[in-house]
Protein backbone atom coordinates (compact mmCIF):
# COMPACT_ATOMS: atom_id res chain seq x y z
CA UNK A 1 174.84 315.51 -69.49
CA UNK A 2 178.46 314.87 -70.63
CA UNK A 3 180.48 311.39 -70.17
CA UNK A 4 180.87 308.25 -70.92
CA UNK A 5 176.64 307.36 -69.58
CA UNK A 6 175.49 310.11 -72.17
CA UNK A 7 175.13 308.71 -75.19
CA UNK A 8 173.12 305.44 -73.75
CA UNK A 9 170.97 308.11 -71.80
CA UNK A 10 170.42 310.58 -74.66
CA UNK A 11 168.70 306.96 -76.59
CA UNK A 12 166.75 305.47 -73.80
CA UNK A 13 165.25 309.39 -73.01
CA UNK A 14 164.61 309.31 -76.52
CA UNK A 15 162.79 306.57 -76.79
CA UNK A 16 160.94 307.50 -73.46
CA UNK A 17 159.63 309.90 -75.21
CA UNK A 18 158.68 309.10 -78.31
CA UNK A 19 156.24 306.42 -76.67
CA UNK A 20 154.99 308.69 -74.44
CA UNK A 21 153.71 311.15 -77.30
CA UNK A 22 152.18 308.37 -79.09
CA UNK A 23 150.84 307.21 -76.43
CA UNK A 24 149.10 310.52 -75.21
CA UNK A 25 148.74 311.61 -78.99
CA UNK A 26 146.23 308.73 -79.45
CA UNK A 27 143.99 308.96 -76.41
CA UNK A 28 143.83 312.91 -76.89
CA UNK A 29 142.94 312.55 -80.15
CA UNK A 30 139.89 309.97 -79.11
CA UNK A 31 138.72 311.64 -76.51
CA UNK A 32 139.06 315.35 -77.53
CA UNK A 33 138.22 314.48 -81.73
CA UNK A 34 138.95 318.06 -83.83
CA UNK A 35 137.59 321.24 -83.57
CA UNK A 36 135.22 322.09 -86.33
CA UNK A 37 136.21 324.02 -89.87
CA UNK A 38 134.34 326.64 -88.65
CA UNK A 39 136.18 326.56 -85.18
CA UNK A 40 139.80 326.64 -86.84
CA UNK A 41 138.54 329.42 -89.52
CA UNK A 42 137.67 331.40 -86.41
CA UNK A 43 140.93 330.53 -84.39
CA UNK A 44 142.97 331.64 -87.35
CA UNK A 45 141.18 334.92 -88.22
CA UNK A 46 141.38 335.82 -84.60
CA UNK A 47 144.92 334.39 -83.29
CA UNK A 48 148.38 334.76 -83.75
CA UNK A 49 150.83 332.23 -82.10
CA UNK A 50 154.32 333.69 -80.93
CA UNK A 51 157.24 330.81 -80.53
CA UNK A 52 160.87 331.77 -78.75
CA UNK A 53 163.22 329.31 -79.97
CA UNK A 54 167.14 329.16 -79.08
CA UNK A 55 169.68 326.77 -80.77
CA UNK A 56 166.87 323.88 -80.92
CA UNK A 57 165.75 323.75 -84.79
CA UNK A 58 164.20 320.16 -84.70
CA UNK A 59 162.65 320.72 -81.10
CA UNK A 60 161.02 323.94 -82.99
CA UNK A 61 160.13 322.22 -85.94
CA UNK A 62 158.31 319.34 -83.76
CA UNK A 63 156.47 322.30 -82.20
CA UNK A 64 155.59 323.67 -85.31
CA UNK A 65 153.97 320.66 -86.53
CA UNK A 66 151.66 319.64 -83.71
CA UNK A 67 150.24 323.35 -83.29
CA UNK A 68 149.59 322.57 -87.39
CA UNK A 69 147.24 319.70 -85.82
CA UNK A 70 145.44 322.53 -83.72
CA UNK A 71 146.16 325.71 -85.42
CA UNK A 72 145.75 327.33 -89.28
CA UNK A 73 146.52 331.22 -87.81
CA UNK A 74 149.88 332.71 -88.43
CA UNK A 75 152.66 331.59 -86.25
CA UNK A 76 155.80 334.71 -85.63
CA UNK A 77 158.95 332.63 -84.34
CA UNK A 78 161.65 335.06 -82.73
CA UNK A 79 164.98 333.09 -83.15
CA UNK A 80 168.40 334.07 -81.71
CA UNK A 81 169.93 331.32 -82.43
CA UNK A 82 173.96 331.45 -84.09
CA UNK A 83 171.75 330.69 -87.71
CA UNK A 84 167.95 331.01 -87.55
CA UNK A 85 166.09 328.72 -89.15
CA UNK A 86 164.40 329.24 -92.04
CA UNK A 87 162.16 327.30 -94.52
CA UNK A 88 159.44 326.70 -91.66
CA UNK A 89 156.11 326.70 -94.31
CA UNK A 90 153.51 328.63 -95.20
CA UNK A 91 151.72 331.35 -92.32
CA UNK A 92 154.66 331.14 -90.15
CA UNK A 93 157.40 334.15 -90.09
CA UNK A 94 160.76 333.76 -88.49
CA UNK A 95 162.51 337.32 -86.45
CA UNK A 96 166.10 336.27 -86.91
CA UNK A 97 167.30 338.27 -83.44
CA UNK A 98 171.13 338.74 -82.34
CA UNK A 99 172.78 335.46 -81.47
CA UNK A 100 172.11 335.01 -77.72
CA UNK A 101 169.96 337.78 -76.92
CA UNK A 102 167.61 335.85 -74.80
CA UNK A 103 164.21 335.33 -74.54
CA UNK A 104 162.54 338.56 -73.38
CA UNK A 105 163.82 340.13 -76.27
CA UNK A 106 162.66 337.84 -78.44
CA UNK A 107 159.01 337.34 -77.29
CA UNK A 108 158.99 341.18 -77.33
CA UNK A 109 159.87 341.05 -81.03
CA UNK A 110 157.32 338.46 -82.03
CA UNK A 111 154.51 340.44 -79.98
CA UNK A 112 155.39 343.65 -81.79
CA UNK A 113 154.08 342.06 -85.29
CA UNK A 114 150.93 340.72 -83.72
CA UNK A 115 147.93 342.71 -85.18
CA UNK A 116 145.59 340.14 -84.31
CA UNK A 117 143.12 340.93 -81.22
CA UNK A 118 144.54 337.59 -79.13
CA UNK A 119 147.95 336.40 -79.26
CA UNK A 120 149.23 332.61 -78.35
CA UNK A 121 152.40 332.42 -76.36
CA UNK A 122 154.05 329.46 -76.39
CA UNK A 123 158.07 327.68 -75.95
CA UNK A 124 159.74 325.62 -78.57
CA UNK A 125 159.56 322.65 -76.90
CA UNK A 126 155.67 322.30 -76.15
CA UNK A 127 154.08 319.50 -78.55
CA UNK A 128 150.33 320.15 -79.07
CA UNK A 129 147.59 317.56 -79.39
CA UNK A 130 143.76 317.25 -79.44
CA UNK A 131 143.80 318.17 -75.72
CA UNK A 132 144.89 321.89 -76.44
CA UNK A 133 141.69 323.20 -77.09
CA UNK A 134 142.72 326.56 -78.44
CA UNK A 135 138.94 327.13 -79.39
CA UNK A 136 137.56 326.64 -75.94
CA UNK A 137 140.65 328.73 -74.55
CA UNK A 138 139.09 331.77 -77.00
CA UNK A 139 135.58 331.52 -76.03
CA UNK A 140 136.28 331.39 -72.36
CA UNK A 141 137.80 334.82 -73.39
CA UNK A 142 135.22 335.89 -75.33
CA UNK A 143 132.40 334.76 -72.22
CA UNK A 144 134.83 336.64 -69.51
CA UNK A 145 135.76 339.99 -70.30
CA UNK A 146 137.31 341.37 -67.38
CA UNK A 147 139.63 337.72 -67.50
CA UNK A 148 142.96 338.47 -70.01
CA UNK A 149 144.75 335.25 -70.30
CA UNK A 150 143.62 332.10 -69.84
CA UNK A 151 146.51 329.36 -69.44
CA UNK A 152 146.35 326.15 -70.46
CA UNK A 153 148.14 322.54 -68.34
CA UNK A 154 152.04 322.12 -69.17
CA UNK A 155 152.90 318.78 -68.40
CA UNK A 156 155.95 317.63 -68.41
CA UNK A 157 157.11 314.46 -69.80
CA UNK A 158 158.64 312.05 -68.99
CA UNK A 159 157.71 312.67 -65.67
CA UNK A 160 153.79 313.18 -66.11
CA UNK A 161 153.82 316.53 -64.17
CA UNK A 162 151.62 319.64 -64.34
CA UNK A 163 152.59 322.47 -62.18
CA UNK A 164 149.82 325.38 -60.98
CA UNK A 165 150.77 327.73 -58.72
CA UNK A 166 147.81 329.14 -56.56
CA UNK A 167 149.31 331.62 -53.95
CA UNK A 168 151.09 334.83 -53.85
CA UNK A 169 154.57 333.08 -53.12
CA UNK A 170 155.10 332.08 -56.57
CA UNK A 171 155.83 336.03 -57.49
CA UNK A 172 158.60 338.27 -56.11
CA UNK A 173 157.91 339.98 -53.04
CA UNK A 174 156.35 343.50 -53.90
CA UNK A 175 154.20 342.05 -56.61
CA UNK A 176 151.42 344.90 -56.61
CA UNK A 177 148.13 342.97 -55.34
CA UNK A 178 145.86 341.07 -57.75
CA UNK A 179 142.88 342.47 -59.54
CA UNK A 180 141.02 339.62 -58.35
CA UNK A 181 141.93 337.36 -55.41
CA UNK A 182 144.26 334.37 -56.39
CA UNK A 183 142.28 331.12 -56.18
CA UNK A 184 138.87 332.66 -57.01
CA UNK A 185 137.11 330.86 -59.20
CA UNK A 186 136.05 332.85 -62.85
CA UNK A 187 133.64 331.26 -64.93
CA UNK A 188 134.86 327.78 -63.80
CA UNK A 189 138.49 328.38 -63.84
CA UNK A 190 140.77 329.75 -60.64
CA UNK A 191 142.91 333.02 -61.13
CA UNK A 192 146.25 332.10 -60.65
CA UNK A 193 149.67 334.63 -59.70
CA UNK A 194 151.48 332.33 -62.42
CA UNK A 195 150.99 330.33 -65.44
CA UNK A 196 153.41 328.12 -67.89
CA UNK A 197 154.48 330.33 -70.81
CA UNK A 198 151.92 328.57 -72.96
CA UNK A 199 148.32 330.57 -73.18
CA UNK A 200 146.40 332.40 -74.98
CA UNK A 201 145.96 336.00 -73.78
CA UNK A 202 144.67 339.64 -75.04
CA UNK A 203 147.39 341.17 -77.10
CA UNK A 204 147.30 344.57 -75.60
CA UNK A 205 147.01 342.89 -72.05
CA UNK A 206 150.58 341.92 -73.27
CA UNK A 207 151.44 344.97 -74.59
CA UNK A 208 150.49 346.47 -71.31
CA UNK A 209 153.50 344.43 -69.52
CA UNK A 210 155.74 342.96 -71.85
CA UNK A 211 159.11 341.22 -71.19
CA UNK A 212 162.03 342.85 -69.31
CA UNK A 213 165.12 343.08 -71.34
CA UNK A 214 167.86 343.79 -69.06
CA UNK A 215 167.40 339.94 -68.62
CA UNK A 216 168.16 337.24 -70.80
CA UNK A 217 166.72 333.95 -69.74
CA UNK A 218 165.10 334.45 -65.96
CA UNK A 219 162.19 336.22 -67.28
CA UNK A 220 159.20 334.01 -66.47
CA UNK A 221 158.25 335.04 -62.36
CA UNK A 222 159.40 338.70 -63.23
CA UNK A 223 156.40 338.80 -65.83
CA UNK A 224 153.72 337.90 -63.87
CA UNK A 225 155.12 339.81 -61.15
CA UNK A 226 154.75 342.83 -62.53
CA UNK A 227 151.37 341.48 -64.28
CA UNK A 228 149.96 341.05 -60.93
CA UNK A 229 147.69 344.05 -60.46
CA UNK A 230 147.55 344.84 -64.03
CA UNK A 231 145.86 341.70 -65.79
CA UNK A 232 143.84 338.81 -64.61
CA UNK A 233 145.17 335.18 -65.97
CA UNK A 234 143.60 331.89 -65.21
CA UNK A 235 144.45 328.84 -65.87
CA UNK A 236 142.73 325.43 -67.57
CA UNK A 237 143.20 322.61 -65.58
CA UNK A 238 141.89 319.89 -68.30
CA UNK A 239 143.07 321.86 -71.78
CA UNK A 240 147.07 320.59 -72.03
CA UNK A 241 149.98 320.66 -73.92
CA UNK A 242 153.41 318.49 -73.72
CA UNK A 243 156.69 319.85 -72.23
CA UNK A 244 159.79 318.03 -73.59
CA UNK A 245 162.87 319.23 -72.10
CA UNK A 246 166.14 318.66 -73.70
CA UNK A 247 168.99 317.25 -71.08
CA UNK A 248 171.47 315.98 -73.17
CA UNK A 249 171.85 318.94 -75.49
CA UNK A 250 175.22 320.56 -73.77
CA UNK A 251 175.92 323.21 -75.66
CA UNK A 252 172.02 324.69 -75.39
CA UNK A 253 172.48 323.96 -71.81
CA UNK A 254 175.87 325.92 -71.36
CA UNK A 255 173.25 328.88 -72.38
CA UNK A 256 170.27 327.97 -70.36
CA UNK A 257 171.76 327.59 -67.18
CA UNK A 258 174.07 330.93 -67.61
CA UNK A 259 171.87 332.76 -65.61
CA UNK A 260 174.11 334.57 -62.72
CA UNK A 261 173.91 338.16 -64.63
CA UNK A 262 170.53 337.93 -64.42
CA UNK A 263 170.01 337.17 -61.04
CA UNK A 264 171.43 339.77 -59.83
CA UNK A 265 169.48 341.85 -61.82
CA UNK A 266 166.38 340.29 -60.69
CA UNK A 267 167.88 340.95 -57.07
CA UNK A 268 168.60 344.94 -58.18
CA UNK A 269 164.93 345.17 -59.61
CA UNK A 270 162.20 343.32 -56.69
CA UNK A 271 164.33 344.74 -53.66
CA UNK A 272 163.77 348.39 -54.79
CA UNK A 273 160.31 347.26 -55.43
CA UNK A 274 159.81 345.64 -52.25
CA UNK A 275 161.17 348.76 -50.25
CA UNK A 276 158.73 351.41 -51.30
């Protein structure tokens, strides 16, 4: 947001926020406690955490930091920002990618060094806490073989929100079918048609799929649209991460939101799908 309201916005959003994760930081922490060294030793042997960042260097850096709280494995950032950061700390490896070439690229870049069996996908501006339980995210895995992602809650904040999609709708029309019927229940946990770009999955389940990269930013129901029929994700209801948006950052924005080339692509690709 631009104007003369921006600047008093920009503060009281600020501070919004920062009470909010203290607030939620503190009552994960007692309710959830740490996983064990023997938990994070096996995390970090088996995981490796991929993070697609864009013009945001202290919203990545934030990131960074609370998956430190969660996670000891080695983090690959793909960054196509106009300078890539640099100077993250130890076990994490930045992809400096052309300036602007979007986020499919990018998470394909970051997948393509993963040699570890599971890989963590994740944004730049999730913050992690005590309630993002990558351990019992890997043993669901390891108890449900024919399951290849499990997602975990993204809620949003300010606005306490968590979004699940259930039903077919949420992908583009001529979406092969699912493996397994949306909304049945695996292990505990429903299969969903869509999940928040923050789970941990099987890394040649990725591979399988991957990210489009005739688009740029829209790349998140083409994905699981053309996962659908080819993996089986589910998604944690009470294992959570933090989504913190950034409104008042206009020049990030101008880039978000320039999305018209890729909607028409999207358009080009799903209505030759849907016709067959």
């Amino acid at each position: 947001m631009r104007g003369r309201f921006a600047g008093p916005l920009r503060t009281g959003y600020r501070h919004v926020e920062r009470s909010q994760l203290a607030l939620v930081r503190r009552a994960d922490r007692a309710r959830f406690g740490r996983a064990t060294a023997e938990e994070r030793h096996e995390v970090a042997r088996r995981v490796t955490m991929t993070v697609k960042t864009f013009e945001r260097p202290e919203v990545l850096r934030r990131c960074l930091a609370s998956a430190r709280d969660v996670f000891d494995g080695r983090i690959v950032v793909a960054d196509d920002s106009r300078v890539p950061v640099s100077g993250l700390g130890p076990g994490i490896d930045v992809i400096p990618m052309p300036f602007n070439s979007g986020v499919p690229a990018g998470r394909n870049a970051a997948l393509d060094t993963v040699a570890t069996e599971l890989v963590f996908v994740t944004d730049d501006d999730i913050v992690f806490t005590a309630a993002s339980d990558v351990v019992a995210a890997m043993n669901y895995l390891d108890d449900h073989p024919d399951v290849d992602l499990v997602a975990l809650s993204r809620v949003d904040l300010p606005r306490w929100r968590a979004v699940h999609w259930l039903g077919a709708e949420a992908l583009f029309p001529g979406a092969e079918a699912p493996l397994v019927p949306f909304g049945t229940e695996v292990g505990g946990l429903p299969v969903v048609p869509k999940a928040p770009q923050l789970y941990l999955a099987r890394t040649a389940s990725i591979q399988r799929v991957r990210w489009d990269e005739r688009l740029r930013m829209v790349d998140h129901r083409d994905f699981f649209s053309r996962a659908s029929g080819r993996i089986v994700a589910v998604q944690a209801r009470t294992v959570r991460a933090y989504h913190l948006r950034t409104p008042f950052d206009p020049f990030y924005t101008r880039y978000r939101e320039d999305v018209a080339a890729d909607l028409r692509t999207l358009g080009e690709i799903w209505s030759g799908r849907r016709d067959r």
